[in-house]
N, C-alpha and C. Protein backbone atom coordinates (compact mmCIF):
# COMPACT_ATOMS: atom_id res chain seq x y z
N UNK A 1 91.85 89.82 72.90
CA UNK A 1 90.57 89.17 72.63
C UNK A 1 89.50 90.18 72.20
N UNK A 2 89.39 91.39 72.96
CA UNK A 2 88.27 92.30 72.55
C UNK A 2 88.73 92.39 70.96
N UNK A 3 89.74 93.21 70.77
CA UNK A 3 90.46 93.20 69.75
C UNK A 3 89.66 92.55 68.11
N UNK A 4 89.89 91.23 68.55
CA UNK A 4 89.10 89.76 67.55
C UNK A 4 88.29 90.08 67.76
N UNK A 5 86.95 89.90 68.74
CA UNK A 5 85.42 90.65 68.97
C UNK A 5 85.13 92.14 67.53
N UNK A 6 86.29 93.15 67.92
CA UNK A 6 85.71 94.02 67.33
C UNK A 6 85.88 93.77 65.29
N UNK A 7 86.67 93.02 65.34
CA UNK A 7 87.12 92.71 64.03
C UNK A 7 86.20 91.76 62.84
N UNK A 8 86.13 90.62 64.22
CA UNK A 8 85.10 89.40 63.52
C UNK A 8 83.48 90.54 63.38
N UNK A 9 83.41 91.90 64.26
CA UNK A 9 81.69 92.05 64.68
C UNK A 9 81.61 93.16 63.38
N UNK A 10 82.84 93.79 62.85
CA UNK A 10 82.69 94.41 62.05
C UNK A 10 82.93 93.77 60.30
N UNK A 11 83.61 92.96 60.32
CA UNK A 11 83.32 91.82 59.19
C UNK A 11 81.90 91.31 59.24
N UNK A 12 81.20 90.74 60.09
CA UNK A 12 79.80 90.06 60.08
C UNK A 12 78.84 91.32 59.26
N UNK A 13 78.93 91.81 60.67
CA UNK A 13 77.89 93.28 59.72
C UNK A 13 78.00 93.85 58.66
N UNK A 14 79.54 93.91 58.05
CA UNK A 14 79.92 94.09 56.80
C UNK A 14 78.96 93.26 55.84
N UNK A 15 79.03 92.34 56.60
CA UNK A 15 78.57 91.31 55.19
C UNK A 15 76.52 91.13 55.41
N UNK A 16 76.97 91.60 56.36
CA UNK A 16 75.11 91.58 56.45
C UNK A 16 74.56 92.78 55.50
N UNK A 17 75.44 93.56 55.67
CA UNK A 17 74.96 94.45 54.70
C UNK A 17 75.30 95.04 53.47
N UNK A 18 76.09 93.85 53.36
CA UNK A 18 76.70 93.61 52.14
C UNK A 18 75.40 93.11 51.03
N UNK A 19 75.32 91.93 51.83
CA UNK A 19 73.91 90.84 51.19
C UNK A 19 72.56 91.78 50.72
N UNK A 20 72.35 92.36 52.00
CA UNK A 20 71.27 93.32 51.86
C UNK A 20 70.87 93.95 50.43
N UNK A 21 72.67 94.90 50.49
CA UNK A 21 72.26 95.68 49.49
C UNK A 21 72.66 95.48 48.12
N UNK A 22 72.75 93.81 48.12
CA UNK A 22 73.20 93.07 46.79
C UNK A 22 71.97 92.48 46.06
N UNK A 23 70.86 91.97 47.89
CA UNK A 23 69.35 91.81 47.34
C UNK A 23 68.66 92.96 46.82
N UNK A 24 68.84 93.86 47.42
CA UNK A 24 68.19 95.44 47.05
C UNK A 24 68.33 95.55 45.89
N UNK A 25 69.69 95.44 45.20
CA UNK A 25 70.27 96.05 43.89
C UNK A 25 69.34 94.69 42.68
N UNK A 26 69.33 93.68 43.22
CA UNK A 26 68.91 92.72 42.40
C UNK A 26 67.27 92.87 42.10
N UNK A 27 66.83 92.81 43.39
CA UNK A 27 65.29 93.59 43.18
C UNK A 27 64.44 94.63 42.89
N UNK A 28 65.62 95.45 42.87
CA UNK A 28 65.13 97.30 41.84
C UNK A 28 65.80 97.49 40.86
N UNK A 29 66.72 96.27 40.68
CA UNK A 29 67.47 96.96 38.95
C UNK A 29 68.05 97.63 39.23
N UNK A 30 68.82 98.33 40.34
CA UNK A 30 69.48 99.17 40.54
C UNK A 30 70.71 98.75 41.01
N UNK A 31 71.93 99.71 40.55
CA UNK A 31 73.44 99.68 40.76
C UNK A 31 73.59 99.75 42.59
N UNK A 32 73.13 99.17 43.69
CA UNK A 32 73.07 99.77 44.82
C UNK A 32 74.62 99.04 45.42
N UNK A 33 75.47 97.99 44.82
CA UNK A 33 76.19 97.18 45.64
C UNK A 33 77.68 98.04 45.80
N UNK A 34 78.24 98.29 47.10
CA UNK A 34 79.09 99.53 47.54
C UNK A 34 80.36 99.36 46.90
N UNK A 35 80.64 98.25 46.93
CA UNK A 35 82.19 97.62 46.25
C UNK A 35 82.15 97.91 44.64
N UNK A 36 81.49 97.69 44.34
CA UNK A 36 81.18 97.93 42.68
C UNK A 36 80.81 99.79 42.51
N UNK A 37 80.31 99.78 43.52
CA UNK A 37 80.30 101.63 42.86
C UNK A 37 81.67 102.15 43.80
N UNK A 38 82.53 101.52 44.76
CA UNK A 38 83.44 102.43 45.21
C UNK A 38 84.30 102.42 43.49
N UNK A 39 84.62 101.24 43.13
CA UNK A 39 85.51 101.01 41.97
C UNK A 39 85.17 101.57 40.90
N UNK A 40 83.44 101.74 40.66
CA UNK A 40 83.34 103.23 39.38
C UNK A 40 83.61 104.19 40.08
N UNK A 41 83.27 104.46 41.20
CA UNK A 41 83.93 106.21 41.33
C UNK A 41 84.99 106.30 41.39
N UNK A 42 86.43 105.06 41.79
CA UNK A 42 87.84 105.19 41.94
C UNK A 42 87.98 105.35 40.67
N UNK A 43 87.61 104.06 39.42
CA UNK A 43 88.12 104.14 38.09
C UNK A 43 87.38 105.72 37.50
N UNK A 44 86.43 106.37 37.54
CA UNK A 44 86.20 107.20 37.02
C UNK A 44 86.89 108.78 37.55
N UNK A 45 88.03 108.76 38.30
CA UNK A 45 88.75 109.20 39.50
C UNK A 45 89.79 109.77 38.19
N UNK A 46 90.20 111.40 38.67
CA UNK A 46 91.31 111.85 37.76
C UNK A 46 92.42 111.13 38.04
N UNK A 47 92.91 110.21 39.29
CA UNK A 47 94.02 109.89 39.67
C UNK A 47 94.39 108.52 38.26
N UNK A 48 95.65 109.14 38.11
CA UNK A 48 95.98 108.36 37.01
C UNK A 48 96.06 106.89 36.96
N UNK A 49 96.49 106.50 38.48
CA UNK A 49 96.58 105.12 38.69
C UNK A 49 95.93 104.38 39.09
N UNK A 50 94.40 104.50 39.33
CA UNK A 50 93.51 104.34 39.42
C UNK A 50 92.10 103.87 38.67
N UNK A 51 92.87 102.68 38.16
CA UNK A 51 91.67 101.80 37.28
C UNK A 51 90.88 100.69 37.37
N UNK A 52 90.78 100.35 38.85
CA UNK A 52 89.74 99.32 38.69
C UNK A 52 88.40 98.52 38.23
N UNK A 53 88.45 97.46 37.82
CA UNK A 53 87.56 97.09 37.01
C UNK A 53 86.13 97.08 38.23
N UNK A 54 84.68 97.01 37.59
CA UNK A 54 83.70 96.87 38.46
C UNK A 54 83.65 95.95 39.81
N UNK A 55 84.45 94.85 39.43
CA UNK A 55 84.85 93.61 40.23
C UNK A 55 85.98 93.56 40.70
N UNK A 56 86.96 94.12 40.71
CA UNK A 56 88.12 94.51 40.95
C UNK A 56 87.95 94.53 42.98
N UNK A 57 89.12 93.99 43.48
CA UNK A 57 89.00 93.67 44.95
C UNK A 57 89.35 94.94 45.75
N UNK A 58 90.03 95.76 44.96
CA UNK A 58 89.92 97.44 45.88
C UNK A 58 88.45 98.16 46.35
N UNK A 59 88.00 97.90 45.46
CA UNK A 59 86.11 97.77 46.11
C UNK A 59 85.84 97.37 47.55
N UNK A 60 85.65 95.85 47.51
CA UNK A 60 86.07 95.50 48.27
C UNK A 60 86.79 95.36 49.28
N UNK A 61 88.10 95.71 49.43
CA UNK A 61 88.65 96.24 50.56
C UNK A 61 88.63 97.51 51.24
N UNK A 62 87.97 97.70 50.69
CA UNK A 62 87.72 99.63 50.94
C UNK A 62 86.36 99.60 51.72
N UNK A 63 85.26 98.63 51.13
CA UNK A 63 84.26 98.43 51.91
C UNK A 63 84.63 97.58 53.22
N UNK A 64 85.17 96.61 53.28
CA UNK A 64 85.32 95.81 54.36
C UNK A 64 86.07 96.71 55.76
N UNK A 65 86.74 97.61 54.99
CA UNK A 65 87.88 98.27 55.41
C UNK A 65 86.85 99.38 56.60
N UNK A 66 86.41 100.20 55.85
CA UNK A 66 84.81 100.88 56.39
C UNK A 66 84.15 100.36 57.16
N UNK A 67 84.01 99.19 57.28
CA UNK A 67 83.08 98.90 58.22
C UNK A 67 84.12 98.14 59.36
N UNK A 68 85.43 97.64 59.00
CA UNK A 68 86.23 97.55 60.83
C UNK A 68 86.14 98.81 61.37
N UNK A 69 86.44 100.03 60.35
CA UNK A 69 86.65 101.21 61.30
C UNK A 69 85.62 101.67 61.83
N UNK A 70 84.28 101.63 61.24
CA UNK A 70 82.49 101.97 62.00
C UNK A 70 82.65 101.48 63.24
N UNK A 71 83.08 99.89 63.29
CA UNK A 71 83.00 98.87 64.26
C UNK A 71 84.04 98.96 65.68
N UNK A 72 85.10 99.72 64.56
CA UNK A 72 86.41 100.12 65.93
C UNK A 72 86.06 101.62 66.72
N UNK A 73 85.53 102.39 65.94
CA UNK A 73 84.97 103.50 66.51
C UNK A 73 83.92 103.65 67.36
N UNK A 74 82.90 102.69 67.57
CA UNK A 74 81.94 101.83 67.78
C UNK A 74 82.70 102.03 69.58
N UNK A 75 83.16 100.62 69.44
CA UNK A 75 83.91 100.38 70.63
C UNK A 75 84.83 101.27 71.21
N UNK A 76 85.57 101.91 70.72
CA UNK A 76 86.28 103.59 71.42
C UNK A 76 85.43 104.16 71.74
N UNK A 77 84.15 104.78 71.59
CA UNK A 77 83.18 105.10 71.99
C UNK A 77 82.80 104.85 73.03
N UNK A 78 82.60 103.06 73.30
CA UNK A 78 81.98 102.60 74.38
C UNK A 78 83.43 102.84 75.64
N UNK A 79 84.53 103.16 75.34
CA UNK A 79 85.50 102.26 76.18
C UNK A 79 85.26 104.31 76.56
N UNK A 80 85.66 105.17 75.54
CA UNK A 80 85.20 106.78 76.28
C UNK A 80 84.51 107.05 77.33
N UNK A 81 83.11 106.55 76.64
CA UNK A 81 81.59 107.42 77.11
C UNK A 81 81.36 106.03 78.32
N UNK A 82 81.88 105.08 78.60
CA UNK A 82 81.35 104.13 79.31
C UNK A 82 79.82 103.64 79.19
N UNK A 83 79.40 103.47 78.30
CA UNK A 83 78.11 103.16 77.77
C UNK A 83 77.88 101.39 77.95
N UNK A 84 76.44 101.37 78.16
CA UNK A 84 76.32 99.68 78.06
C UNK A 84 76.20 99.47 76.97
N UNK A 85 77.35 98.14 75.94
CA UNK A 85 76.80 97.81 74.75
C UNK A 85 75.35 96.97 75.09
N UNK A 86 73.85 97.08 74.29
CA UNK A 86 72.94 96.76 73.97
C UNK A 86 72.51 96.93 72.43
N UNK A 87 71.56 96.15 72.35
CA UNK A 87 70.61 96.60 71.23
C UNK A 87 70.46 97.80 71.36
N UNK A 88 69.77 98.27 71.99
CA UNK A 88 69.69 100.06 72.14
C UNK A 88 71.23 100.87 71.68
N UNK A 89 72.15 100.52 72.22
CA UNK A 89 73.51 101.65 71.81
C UNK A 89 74.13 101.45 70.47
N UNK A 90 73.82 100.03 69.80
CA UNK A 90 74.35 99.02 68.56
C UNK A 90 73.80 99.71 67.83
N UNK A 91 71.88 99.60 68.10
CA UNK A 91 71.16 100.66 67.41
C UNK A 91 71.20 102.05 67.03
N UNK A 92 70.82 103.03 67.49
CA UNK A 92 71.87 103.94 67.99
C UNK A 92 73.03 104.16 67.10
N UNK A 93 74.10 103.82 67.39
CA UNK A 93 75.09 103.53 66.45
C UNK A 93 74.74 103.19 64.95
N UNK A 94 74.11 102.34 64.91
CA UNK A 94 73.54 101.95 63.22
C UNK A 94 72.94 103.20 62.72
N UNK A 95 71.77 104.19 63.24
CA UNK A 95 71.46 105.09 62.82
C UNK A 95 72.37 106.42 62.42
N UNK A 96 73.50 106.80 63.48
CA UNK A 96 74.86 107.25 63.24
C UNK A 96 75.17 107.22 61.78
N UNK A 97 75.87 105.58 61.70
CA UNK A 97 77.00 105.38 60.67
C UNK A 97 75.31 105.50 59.38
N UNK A 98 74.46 105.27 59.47
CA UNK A 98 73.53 105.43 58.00
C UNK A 98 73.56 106.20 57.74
N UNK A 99 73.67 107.56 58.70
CA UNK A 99 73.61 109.11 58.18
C UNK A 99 75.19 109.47 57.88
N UNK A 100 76.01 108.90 58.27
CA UNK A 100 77.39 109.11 58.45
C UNK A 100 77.70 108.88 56.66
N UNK A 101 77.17 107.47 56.42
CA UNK A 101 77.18 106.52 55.14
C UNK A 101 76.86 107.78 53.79
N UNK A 102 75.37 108.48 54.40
CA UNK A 102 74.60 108.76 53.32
C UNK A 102 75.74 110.42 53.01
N UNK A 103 76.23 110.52 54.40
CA UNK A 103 76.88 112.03 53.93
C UNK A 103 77.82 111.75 52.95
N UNK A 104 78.74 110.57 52.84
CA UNK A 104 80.01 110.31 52.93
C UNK A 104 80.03 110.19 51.46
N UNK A 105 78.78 108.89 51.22
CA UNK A 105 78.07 108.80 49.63
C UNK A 105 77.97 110.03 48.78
N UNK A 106 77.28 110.84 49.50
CA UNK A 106 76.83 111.81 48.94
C UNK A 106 77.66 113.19 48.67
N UNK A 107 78.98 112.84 49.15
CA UNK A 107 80.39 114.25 48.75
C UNK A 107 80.85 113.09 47.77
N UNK A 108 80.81 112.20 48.18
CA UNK A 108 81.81 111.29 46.58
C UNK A 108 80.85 111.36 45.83
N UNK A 109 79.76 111.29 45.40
CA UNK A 109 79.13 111.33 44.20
C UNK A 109 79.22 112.63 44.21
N UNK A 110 78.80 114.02 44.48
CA UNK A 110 79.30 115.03 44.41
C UNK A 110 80.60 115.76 44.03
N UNK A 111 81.48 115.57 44.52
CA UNK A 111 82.85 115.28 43.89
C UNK A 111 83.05 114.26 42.83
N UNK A 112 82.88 113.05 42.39
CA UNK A 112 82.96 112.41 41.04
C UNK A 112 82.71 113.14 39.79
N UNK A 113 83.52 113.18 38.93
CA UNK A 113 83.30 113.66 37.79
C UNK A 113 82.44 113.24 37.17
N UNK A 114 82.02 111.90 37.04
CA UNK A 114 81.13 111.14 36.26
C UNK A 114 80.84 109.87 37.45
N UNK A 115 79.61 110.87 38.41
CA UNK A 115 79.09 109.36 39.31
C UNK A 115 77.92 108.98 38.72
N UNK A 116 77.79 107.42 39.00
CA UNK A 116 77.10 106.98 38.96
C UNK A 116 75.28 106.94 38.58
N UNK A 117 75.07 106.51 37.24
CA UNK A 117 73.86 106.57 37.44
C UNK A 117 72.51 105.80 38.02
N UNK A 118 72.09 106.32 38.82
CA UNK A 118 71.51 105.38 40.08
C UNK A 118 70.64 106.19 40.88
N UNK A 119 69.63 105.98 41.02
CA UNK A 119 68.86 106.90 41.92
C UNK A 119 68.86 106.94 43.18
N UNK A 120 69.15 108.30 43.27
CA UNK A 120 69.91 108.50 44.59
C UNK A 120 69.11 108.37 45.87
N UNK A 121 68.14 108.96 45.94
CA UNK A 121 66.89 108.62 47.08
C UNK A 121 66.53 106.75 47.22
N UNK A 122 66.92 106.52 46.39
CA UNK A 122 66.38 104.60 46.90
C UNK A 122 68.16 104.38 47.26
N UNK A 123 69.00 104.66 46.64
CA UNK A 123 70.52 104.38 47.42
C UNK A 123 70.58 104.76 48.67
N UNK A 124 70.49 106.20 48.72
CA UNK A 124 70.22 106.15 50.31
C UNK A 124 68.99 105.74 51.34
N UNK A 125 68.27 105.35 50.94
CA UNK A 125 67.59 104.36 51.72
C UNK A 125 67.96 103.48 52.04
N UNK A 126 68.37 102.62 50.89
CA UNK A 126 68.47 101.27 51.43
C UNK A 126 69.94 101.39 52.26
N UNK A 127 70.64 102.80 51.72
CA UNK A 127 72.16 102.52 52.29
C UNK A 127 71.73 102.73 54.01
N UNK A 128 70.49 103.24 54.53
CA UNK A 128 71.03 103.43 55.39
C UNK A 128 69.85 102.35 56.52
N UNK A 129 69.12 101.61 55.74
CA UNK A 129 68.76 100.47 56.37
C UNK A 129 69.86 99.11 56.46
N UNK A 130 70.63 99.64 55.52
CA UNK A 130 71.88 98.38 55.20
C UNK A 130 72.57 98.80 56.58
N UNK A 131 72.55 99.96 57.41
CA UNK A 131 73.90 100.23 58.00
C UNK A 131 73.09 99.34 59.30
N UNK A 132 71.58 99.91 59.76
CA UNK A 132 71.34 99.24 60.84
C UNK A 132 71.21 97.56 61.05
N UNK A 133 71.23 97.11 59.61
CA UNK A 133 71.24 95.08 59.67
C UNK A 133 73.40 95.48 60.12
N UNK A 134 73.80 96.10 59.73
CA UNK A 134 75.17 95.87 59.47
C UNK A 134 75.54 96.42 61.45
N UNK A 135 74.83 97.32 61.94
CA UNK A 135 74.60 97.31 63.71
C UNK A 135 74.19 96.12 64.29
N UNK A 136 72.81 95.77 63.34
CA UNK A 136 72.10 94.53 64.04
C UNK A 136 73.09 93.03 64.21
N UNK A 137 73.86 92.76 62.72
CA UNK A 137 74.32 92.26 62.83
C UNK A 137 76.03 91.72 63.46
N UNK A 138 76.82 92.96 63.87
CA UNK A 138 77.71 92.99 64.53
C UNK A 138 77.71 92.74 66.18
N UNK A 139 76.37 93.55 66.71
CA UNK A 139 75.94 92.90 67.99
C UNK A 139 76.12 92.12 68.86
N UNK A 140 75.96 90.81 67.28
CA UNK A 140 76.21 89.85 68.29
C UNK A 140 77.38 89.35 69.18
N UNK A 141 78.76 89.73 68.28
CA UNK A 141 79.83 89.75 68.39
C UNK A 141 80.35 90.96 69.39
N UNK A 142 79.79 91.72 69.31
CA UNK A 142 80.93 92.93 70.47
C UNK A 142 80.39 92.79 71.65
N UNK A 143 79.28 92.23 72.16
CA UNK A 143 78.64 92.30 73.60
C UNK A 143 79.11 91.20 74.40
């Protein structure tokens, strides 16, 4: 049962901050949505087999994928350190994975041969207000 908890809490938040940064991208004109730039930096990737289109569902699973493991690490954490899940530790945690997000962003665009053009100071912003709705919103589910 925890199990489902941590799965359904890291899908929700996925998608909370999914939305987020799909409104973000829509309201600055900017490329900000994660699934669509994992798939330009995969397709723009020396690996030969590696061509996904912008929309292409490896995006997508790669993001969804990211955020069970935030969410499973999350909870190993709590089951370690014996911590009370709250708003406070969820929180906490959200601030973590935003800086975690912005490092992670920021060696793949670094490493990409040809990343993305997109301004990088409003990406990581919003990437890392996206991570705490994507805390806020898992919450509800792991407590």
């Amino acid at each position: 049962m925890e199990l489902l908890k941590v799965l359904v809490a890291g899908i929700v938040g996925t998608v909370m901050m999914t939305v987020f940064s799909y409104l973000i991208s829509r309201l600055r004109s900017q490329q900000f949505r994660e699934p669509k730039l994992l798939n330009m930096i995969l397709r723009r990737s020396n690996h030969e087999h590696m061509n996904p289109s912008n929309n292409s569902v490896i995006g997508w699973v790669v993001h969804f994928s990211i955020g069970i493991i935030l969410m499973t690490l999350f909870y190993i954490f709590h089951l370690i350190f014996s911590f009370d899940i709250s708003i406070i530790s969820i929180g906490a945690y959200g601030i973590f994975a935003g800086f975690l997000a912005i490092l992670s962003w920021h060696i793949m665009f670094y490493i990409s041969a040809r990343p993305p053009d997109i301004s990088l100071k409003e990406f990581y912003i919003q990437l890392f207000i996206a991570h705490l709705l994507f805390a806020l919103g898992a919450v509800a589910f792991i407590i």
